[in-house]
PDB file of N, CA and C in Angstrom:
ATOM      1  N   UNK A   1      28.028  -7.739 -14.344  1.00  0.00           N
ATOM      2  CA  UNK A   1      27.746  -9.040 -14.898  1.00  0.00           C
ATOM      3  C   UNK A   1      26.251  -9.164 -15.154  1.00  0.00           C
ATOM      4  N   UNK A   2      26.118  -9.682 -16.425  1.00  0.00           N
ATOM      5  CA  UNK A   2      24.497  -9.414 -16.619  1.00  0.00           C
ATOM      6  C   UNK A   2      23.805 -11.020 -16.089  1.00  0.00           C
ATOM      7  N   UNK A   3      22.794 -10.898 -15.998  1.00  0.00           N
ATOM      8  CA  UNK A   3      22.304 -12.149 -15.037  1.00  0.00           C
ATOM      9  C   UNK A   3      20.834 -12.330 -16.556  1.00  0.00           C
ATOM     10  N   UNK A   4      20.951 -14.108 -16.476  1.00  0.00           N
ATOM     11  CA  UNK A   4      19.974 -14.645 -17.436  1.00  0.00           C
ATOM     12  C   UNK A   4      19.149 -15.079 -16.386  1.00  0.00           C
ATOM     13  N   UNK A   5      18.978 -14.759 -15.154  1.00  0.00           N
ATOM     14  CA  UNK A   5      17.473 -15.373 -14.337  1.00  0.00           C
ATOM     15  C   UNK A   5      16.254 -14.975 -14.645  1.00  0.00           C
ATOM     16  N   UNK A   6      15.572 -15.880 -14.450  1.00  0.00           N
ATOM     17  CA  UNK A   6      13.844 -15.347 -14.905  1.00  0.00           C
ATOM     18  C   UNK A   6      13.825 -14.205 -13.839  1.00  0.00           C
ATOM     19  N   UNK A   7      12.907 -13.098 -14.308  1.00  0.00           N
ATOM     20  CA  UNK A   7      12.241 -12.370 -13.835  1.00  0.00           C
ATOM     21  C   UNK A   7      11.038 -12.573 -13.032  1.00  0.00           C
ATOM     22  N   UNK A   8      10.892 -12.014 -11.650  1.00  0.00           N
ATOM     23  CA  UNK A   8       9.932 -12.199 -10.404  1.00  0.00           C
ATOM     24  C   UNK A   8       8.989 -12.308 -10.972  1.00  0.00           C
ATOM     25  N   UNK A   9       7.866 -13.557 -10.655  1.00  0.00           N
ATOM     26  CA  UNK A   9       6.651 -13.847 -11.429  1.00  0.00           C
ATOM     27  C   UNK A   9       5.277 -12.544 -11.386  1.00  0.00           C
ATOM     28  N   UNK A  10       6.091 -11.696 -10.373  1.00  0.00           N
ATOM     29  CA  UNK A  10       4.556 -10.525 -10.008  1.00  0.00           C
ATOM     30  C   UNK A  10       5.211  -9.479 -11.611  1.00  0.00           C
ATOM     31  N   UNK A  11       6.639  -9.701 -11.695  1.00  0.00           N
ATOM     32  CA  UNK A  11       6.963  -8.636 -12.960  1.00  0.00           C
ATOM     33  C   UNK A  11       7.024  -9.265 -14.016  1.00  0.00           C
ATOM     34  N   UNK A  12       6.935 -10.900 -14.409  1.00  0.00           N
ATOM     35  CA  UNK A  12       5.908 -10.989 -15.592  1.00  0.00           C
ATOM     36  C   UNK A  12       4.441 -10.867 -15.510  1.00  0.00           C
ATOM     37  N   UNK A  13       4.065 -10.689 -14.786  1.00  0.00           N
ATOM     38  CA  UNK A  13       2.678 -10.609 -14.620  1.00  0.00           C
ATOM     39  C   UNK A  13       2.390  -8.450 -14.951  1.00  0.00           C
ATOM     40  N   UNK A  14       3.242  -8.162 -15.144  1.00  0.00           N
ATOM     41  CA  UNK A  14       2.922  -6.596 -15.014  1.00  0.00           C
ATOM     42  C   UNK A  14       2.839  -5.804 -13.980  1.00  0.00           C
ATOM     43  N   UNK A  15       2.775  -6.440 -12.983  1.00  0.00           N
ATOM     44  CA  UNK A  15       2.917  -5.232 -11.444  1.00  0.00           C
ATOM     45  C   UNK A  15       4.204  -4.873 -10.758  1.00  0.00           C
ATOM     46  N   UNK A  16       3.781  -4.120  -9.890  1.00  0.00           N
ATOM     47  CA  UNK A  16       5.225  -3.703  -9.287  1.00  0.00           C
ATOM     48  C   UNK A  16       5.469  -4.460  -8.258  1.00  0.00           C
ATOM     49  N   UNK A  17       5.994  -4.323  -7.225  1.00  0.00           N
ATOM     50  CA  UNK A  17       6.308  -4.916  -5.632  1.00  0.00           C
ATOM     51  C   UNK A  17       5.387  -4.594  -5.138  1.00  0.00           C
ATOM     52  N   UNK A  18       4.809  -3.376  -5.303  1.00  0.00           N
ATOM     53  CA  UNK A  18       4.097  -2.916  -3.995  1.00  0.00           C
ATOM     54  C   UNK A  18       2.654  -3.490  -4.122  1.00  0.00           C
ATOM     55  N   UNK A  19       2.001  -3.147  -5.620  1.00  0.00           N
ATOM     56  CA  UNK A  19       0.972  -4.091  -6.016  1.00  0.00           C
ATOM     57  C   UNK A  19       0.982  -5.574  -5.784  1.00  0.00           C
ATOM     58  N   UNK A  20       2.233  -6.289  -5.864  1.00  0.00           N
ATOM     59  CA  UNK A  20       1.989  -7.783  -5.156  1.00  0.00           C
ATOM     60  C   UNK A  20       2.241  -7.948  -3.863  1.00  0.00           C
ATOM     61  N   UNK A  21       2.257  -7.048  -3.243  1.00  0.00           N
ATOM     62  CA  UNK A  21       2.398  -6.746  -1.795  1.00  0.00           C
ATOM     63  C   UNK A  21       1.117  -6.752  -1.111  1.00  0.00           C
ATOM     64  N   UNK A  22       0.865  -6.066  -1.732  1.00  0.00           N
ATOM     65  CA  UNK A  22      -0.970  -5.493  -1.338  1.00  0.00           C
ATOM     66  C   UNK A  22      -1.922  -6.548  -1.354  1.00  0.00           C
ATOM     67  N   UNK A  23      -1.836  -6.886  -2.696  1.00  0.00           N
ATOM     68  CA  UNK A  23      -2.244  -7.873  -3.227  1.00  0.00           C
ATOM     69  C   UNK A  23      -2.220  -9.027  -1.907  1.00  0.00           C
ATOM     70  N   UNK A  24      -1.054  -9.424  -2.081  1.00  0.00           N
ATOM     71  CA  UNK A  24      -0.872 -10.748  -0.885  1.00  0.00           C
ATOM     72  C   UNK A  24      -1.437 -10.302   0.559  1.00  0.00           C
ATOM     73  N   UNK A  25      -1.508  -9.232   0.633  1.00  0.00           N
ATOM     74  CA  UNK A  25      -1.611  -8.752   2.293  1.00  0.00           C
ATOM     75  C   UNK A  25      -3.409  -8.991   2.759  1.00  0.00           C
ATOM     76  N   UNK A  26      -4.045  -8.320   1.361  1.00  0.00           N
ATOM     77  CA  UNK A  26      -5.043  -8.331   1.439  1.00  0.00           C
ATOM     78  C   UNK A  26      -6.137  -9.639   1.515  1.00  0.00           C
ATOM     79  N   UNK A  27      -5.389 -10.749   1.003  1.00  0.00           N
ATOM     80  CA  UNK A  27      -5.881 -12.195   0.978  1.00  0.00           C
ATOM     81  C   UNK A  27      -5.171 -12.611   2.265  1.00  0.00           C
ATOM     82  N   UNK A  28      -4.545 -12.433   2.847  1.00  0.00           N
ATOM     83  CA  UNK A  28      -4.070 -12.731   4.257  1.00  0.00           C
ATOM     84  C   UNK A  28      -5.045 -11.914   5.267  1.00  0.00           C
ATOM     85  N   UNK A  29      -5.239 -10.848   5.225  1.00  0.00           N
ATOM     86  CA  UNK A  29      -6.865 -10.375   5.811  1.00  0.00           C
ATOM     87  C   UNK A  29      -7.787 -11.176   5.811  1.00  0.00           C
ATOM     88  N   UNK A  30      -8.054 -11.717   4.699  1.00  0.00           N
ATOM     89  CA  UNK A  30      -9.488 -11.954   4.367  1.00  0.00           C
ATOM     90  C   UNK A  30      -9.618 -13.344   5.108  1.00  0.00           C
ATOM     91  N   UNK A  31      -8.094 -14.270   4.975  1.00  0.00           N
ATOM     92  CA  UNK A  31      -8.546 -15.159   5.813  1.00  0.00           C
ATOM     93  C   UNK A  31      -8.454 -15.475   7.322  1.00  0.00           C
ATOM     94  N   UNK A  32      -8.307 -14.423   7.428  1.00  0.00           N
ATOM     95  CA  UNK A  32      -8.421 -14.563   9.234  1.00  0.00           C
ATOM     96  C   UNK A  32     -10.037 -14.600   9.688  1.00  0.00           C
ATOM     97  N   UNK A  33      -9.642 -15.102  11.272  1.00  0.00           N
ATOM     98  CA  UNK A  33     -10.991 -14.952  11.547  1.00  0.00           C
ATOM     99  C   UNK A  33     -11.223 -14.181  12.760  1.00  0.00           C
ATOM    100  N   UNK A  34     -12.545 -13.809  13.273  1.00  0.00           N
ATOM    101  CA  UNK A  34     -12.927 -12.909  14.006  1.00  0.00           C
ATOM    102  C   UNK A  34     -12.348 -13.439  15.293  1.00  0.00           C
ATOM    103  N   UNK A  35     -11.622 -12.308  16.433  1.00  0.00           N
ATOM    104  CA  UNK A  35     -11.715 -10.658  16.240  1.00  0.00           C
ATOM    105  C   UNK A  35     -10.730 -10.657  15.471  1.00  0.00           C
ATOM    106  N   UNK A  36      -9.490 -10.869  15.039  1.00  0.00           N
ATOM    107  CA  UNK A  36      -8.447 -10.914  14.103  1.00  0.00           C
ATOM    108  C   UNK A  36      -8.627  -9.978  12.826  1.00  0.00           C
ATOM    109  N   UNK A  37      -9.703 -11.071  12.348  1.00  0.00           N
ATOM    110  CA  UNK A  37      -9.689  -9.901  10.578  1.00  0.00           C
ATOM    111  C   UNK A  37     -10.103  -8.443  10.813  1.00  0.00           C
ATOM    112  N   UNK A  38     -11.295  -7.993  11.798  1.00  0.00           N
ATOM    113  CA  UNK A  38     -11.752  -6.699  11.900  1.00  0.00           C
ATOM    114  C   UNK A  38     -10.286  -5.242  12.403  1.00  0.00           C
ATOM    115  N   UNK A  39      -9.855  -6.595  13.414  1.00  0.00           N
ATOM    116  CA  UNK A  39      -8.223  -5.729  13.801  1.00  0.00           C
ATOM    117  C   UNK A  39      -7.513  -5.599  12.576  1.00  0.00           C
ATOM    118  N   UNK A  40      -7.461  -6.593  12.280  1.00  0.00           N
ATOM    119  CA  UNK A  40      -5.882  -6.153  10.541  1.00  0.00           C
ATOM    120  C   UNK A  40      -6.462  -5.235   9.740  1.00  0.00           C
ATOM    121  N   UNK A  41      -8.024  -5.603   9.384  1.00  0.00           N
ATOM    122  CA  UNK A  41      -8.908  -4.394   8.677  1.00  0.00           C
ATOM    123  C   UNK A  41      -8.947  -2.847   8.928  1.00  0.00           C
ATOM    124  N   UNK A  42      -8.594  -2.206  10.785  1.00  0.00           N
ATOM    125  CA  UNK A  42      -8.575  -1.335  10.914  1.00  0.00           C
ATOM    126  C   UNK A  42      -7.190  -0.657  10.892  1.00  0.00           C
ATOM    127  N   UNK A  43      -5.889  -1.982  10.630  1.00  0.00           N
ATOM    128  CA  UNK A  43      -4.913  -1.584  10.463  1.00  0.00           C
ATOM    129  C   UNK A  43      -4.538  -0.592   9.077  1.00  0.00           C
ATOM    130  N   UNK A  44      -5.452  -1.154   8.071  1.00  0.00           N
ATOM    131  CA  UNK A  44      -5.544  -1.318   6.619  1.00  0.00           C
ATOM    132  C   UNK A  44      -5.236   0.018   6.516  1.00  0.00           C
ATOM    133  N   UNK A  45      -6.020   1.081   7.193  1.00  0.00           N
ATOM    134  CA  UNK A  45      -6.680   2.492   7.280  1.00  0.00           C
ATOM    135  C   UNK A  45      -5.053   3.492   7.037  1.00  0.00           C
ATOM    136  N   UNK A  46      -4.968   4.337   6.251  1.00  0.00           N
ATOM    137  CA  UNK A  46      -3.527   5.276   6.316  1.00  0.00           C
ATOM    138  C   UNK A  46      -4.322   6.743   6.060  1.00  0.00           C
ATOM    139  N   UNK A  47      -3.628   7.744   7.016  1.00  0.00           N
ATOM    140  CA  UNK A  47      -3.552   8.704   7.162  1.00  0.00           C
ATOM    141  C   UNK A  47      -2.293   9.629   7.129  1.00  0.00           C
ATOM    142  N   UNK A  48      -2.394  10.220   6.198  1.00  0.00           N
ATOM    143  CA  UNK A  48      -1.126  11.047   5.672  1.00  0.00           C
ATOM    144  C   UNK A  48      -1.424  12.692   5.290  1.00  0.00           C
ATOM    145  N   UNK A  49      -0.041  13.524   5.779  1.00  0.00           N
ATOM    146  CA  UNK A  49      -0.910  14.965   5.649  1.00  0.00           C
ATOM    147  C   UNK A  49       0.163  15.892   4.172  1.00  0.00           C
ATOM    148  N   UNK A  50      -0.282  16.343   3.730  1.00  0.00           N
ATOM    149  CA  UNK A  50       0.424  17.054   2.476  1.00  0.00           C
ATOM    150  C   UNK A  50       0.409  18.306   2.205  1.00  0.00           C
ATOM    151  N   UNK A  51       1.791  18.640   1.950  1.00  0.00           N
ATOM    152  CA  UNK A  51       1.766  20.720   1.844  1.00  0.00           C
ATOM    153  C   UNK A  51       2.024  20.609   0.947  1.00  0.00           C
ATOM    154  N   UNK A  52       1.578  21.859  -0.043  1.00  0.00           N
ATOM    155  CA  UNK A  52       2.241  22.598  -0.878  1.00  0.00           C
ATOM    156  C   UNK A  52       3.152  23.494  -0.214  1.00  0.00           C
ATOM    157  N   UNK A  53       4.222  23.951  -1.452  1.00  0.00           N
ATOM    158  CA  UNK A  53       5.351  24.599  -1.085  1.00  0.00           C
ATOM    159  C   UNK A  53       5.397  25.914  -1.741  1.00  0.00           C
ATOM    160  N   UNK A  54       5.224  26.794  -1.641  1.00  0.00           N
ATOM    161  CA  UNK A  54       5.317  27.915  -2.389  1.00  0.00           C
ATOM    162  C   UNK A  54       6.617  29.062  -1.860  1.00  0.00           C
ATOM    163  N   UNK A  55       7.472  29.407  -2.916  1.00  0.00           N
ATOM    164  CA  UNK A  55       8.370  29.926  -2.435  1.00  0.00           C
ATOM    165  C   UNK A  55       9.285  29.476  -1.387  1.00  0.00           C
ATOM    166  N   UNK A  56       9.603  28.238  -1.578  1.00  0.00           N
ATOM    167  CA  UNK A  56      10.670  27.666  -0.543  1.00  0.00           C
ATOM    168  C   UNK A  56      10.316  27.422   0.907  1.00  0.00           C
ATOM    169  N   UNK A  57       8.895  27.805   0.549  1.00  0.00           N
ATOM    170  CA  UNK A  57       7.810  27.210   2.521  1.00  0.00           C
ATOM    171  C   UNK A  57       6.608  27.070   2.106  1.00  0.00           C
ATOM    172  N   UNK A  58       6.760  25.882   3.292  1.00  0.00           N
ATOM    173  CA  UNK A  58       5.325  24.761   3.216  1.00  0.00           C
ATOM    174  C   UNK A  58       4.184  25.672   3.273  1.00  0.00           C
ATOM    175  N   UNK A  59       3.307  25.869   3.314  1.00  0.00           N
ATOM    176  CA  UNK A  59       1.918  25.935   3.323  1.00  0.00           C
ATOM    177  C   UNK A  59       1.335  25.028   4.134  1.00  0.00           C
ATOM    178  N   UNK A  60      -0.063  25.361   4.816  1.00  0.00           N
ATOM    179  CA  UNK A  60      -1.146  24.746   6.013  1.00  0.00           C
ATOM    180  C   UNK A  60      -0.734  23.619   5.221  1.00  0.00           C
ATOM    181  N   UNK A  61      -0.527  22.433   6.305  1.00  0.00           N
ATOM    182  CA  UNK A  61      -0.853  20.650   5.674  1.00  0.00           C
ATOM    183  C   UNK A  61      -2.206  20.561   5.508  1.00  0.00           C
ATOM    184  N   UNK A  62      -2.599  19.751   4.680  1.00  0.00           N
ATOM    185  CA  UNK A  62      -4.182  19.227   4.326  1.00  0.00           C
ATOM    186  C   UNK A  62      -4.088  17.841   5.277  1.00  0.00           C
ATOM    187  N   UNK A  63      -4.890  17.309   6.445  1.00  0.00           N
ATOM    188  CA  UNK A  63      -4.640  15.773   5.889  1.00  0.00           C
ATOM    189  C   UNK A  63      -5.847  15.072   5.867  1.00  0.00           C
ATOM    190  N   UNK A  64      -5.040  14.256   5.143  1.00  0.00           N
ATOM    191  CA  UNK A  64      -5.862  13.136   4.823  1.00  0.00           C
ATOM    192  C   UNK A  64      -5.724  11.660   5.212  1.00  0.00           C
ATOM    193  N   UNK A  65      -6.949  10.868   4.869  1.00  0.00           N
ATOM    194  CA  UNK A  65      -7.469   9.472   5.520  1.00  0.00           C
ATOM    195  C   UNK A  65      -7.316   8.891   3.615  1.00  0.00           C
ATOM    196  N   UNK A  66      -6.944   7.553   3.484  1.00  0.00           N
ATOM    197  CA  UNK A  66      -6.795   6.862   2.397  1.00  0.00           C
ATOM    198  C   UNK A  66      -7.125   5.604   2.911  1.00  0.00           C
ATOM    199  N   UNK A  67      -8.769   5.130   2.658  1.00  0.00           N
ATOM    200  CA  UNK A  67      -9.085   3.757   2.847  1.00  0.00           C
ATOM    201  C   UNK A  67      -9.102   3.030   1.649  1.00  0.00           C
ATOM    202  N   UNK A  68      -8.484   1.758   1.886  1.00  0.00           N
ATOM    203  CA  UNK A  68      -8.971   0.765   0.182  1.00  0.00           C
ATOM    204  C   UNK A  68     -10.153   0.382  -0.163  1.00  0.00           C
ATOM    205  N   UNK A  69     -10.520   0.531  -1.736  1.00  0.00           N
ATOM    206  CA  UNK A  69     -11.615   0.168  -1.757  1.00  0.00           C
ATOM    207  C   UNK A  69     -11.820  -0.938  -1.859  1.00  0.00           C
ATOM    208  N   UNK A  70     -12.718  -1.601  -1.370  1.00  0.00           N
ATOM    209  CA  UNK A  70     -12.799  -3.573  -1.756  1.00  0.00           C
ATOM    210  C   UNK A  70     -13.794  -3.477  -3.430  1.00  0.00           C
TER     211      UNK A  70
END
């Protein structure tokens, strides 16, 4: 059944979920206040590690740190 509802205002706007996700998360940071914001700030921080695969096996993981930029 096809549905005539408007479309989520972040997907007329052009973004995805995750971009209005972020988006919102990051203005919810900003208004906290101390010690609070410095804690959610160090939450912010992601660390993730990544192989290549060659021939059907992983290879050494690299990892890495991914901070946002303000």
């Amino acid at each position: 059944m096809a549905s005539n509802a408007a479309a989520p205002f972040w997907r007329s706007a052009g973004m995805t979920y995750i971009t209005y996700s972020n988006l919102c998360a990051n203005l919810v940071r900003n208004c906290l206040k101390e010690p609070y914001k410095s804690e959610a700030l160090t939450r912010e921080k992601v660390h993730y590690s990544v192989s290549k695969w060659v021939d059907g096996k992983p290879q050494k993981p690299t990892i890495r740190s991914d901070t946002p930029e303000e």
